[in-house]
N, C-alpha and C. Protein backbone atom coordinates (compact mmCIF):
# COMPACT_ATOMS: atom_id res chain seq x y z
N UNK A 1 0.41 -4.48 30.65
CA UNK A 1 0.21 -5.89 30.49
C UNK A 1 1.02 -6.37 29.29
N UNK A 2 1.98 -7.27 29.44
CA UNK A 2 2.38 -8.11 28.32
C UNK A 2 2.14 -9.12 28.11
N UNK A 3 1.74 -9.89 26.39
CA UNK A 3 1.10 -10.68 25.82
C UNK A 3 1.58 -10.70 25.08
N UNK A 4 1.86 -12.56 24.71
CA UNK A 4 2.67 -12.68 23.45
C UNK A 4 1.90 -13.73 22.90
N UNK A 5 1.63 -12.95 21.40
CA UNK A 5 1.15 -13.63 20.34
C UNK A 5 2.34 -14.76 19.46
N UNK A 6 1.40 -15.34 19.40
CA UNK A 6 1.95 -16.99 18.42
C UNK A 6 1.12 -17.24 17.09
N UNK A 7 0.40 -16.72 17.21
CA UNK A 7 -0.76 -17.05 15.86
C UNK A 7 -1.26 -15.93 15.64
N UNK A 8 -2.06 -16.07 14.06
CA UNK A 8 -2.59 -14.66 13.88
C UNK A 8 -3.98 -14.55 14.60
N UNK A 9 -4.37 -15.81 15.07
CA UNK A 9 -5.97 -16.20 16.00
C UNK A 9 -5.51 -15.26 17.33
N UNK A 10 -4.82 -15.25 17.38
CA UNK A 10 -4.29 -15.01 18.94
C UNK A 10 -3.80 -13.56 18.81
N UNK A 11 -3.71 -12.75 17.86
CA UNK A 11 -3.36 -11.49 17.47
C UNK A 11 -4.84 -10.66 16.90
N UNK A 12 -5.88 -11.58 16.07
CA UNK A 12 -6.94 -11.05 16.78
C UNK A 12 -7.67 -10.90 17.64
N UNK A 13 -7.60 -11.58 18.20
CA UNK A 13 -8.09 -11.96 20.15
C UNK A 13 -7.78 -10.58 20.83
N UNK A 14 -6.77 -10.28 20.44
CA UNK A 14 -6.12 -8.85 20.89
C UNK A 14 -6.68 -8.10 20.42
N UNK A 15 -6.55 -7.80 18.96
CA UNK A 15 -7.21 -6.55 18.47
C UNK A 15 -8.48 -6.39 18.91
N UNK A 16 -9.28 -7.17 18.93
CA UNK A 16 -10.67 -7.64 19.34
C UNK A 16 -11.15 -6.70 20.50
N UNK A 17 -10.35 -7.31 20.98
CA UNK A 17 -10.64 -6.71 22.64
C UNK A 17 -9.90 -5.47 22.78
N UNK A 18 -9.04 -5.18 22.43
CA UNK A 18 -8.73 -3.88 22.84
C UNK A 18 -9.76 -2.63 22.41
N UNK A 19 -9.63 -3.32 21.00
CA UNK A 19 -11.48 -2.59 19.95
C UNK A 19 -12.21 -2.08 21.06
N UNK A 20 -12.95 -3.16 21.49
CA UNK A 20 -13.75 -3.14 23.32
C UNK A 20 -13.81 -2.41 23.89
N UNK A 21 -12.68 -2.83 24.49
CA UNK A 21 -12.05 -1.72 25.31
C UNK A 21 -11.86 -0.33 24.98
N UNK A 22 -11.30 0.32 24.04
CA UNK A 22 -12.07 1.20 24.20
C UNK A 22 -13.30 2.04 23.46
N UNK A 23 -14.30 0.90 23.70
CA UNK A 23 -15.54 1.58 23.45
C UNK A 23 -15.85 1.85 22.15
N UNK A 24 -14.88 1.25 21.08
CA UNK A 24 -15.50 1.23 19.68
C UNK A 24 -16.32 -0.04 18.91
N UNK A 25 -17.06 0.48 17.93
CA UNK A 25 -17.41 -0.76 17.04
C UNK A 25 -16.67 -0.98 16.46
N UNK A 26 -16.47 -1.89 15.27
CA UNK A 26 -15.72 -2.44 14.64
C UNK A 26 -15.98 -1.22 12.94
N UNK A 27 -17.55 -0.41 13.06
CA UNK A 27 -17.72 0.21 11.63
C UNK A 27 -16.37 1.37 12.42
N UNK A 28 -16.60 1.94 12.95
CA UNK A 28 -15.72 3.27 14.10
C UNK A 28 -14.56 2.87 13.43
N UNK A 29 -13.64 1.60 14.04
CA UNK A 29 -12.24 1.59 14.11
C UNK A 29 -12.16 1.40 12.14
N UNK A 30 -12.84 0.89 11.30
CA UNK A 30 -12.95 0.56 10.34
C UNK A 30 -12.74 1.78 9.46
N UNK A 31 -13.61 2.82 10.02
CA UNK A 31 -13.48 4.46 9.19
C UNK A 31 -12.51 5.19 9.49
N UNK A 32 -11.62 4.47 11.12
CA UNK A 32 -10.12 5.47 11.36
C UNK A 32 -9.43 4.88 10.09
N UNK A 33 -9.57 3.36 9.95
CA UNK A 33 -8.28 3.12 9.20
C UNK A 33 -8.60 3.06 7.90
N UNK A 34 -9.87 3.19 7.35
CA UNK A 34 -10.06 3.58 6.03
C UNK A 34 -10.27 2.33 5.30
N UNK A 35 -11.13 1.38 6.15
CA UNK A 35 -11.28 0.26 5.41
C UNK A 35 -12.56 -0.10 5.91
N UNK A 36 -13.45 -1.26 5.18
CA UNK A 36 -14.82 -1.29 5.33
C UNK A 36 -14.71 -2.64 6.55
N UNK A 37 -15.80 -2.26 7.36
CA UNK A 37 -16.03 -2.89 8.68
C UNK A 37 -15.96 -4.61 7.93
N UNK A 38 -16.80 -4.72 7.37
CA UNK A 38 -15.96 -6.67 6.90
C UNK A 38 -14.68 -7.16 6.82
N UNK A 39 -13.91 -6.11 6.36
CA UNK A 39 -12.53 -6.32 6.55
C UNK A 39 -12.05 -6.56 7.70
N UNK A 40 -12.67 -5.09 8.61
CA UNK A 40 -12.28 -5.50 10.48
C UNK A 40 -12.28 -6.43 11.06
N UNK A 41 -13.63 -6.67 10.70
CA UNK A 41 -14.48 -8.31 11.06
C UNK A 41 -13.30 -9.35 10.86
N UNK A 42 -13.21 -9.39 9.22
CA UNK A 42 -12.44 -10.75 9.22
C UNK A 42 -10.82 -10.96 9.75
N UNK A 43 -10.33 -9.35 10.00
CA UNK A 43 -8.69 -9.51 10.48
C UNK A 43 -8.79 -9.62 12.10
N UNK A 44 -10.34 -9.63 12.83
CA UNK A 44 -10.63 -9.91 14.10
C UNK A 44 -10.59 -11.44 14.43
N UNK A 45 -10.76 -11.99 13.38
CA UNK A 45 -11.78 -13.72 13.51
C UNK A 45 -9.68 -14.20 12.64
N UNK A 46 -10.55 -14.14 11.31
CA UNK A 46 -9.38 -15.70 10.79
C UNK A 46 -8.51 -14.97 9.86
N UNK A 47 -8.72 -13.53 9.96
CA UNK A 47 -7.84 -12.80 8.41
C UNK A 47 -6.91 -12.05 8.97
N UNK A 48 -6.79 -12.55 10.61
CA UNK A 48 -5.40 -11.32 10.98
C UNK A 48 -4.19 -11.92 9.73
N UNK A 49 -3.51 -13.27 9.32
CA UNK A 49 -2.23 -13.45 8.61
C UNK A 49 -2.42 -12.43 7.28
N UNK A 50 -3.65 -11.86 7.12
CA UNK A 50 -3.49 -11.25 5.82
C UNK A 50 -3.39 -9.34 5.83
N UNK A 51 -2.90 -9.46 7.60
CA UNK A 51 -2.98 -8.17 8.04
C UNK A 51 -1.58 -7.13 7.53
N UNK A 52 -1.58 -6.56 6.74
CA UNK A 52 -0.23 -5.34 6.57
C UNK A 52 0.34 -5.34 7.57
N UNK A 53 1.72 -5.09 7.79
CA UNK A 53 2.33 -4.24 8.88
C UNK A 53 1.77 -2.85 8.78
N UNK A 54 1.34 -2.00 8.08
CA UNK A 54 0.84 -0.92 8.32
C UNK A 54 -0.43 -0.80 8.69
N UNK A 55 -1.02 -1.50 8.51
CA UNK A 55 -2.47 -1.70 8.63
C UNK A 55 -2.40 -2.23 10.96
N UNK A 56 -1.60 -2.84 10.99
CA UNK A 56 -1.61 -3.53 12.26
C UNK A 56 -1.39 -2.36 13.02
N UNK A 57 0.25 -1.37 12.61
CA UNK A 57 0.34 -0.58 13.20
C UNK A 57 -0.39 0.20 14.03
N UNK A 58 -1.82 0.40 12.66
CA UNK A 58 -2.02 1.85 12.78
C UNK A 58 -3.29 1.34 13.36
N UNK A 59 -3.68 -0.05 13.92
CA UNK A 59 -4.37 -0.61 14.83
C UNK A 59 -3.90 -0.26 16.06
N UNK A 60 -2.73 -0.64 16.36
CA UNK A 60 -2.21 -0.65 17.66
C UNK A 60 -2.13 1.26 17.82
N UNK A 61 -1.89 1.46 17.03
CA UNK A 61 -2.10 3.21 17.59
C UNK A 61 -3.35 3.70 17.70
N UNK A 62 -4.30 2.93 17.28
CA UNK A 62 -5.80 3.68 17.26
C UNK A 62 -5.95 3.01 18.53
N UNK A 63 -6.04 2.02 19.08
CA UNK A 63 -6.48 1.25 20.45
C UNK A 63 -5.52 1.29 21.50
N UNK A 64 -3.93 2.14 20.98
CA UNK A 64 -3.19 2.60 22.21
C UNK A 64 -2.54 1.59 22.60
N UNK A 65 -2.35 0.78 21.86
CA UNK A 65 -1.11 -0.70 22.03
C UNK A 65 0.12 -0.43 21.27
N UNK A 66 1.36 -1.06 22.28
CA UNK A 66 2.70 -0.78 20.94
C UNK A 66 2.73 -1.97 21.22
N UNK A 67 4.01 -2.00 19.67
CA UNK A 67 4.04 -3.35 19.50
C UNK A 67 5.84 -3.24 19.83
N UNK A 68 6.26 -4.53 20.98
CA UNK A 68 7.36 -4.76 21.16
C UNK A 68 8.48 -6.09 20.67
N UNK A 69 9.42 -5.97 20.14
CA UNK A 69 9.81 -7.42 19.86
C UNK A 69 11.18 -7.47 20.11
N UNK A 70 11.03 -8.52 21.13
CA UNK A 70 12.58 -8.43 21.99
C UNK A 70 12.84 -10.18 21.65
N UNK A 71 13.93 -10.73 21.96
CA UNK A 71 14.90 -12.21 21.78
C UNK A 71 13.91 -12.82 22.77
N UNK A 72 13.94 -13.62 22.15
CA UNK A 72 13.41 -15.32 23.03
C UNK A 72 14.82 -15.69 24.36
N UNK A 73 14.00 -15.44 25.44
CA UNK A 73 15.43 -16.18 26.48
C UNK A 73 15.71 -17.68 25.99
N UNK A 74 16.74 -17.91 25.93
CA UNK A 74 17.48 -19.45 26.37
C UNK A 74 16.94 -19.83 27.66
N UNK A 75 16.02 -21.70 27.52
CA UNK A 75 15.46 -22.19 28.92
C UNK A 75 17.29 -22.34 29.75
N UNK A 76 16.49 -22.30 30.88
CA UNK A 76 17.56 -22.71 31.83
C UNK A 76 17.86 -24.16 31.99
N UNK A 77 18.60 -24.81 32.15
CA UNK A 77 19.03 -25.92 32.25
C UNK A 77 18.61 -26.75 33.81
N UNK A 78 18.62 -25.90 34.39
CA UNK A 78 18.44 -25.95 35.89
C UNK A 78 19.64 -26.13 36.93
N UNK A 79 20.84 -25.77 35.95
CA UNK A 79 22.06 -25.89 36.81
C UNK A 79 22.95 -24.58 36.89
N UNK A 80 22.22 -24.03 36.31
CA UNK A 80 22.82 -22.21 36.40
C UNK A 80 22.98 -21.63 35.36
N UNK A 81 22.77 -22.51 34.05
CA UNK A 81 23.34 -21.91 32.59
C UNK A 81 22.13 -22.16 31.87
N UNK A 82 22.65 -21.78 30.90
CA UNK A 82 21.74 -21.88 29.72
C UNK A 82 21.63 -22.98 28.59
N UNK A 83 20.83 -23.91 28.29
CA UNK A 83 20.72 -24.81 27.23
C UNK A 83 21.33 -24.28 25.81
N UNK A 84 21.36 -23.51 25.53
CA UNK A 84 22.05 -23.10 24.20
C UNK A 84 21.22 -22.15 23.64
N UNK A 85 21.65 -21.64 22.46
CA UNK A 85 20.58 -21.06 21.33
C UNK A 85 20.22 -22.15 20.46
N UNK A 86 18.81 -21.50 20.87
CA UNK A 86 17.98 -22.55 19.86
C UNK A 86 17.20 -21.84 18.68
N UNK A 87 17.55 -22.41 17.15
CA UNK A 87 17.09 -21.48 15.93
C UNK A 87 15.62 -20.98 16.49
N UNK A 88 15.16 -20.02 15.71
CA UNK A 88 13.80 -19.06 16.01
C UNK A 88 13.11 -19.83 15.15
N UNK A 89 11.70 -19.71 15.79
CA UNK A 89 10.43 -20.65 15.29
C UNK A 89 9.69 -19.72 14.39
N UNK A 90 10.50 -19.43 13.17
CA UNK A 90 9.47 -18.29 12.63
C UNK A 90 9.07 -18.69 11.42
């Protein structure tokens, strides 16, 4: 399944559920990564922007998610080409 996050709301939504899925609590995934379950809590709800890249990683490897990041397509114009490059929304 691919899913693309835009927000960090929307990047815990993910973690969240994958958590779920498989079958952990939030104290569980909290003691793989060596941090106290409130922390989990809050990078689940409103504290994913304050999430490490290492810390996310080693989320996505405990719940068996990679993380991919490929180019934004150019919309189509509807005449066979492409509208242009348009700067990245980052």
């Amino acid at each position: 399944m691919k899913i693309i996050v835009q927000t960090p709301g929307g990047l815990g939504e993910i973690l969240q559920s994958a958590r779920k899925a498989r079958g952990m609590t939030q104290a569980q995934a909290a003691a793989h990564l060596g941090i106290g379950q409130p922390r989990l809590s809050a990078l689940e709800t409103t504290g994913t922007a304050g999430l490490s890249l290492e810390q996310m990683l080693a989320l996505f490897a405990l719940y068996e998610l990679e993380l991919c990041v490929q180019s934004r397509e150019a919309p189509a114009t509807g005449k066979g080409g492409s509208a242009g490059a348009a700067a990245p929304e980052w």
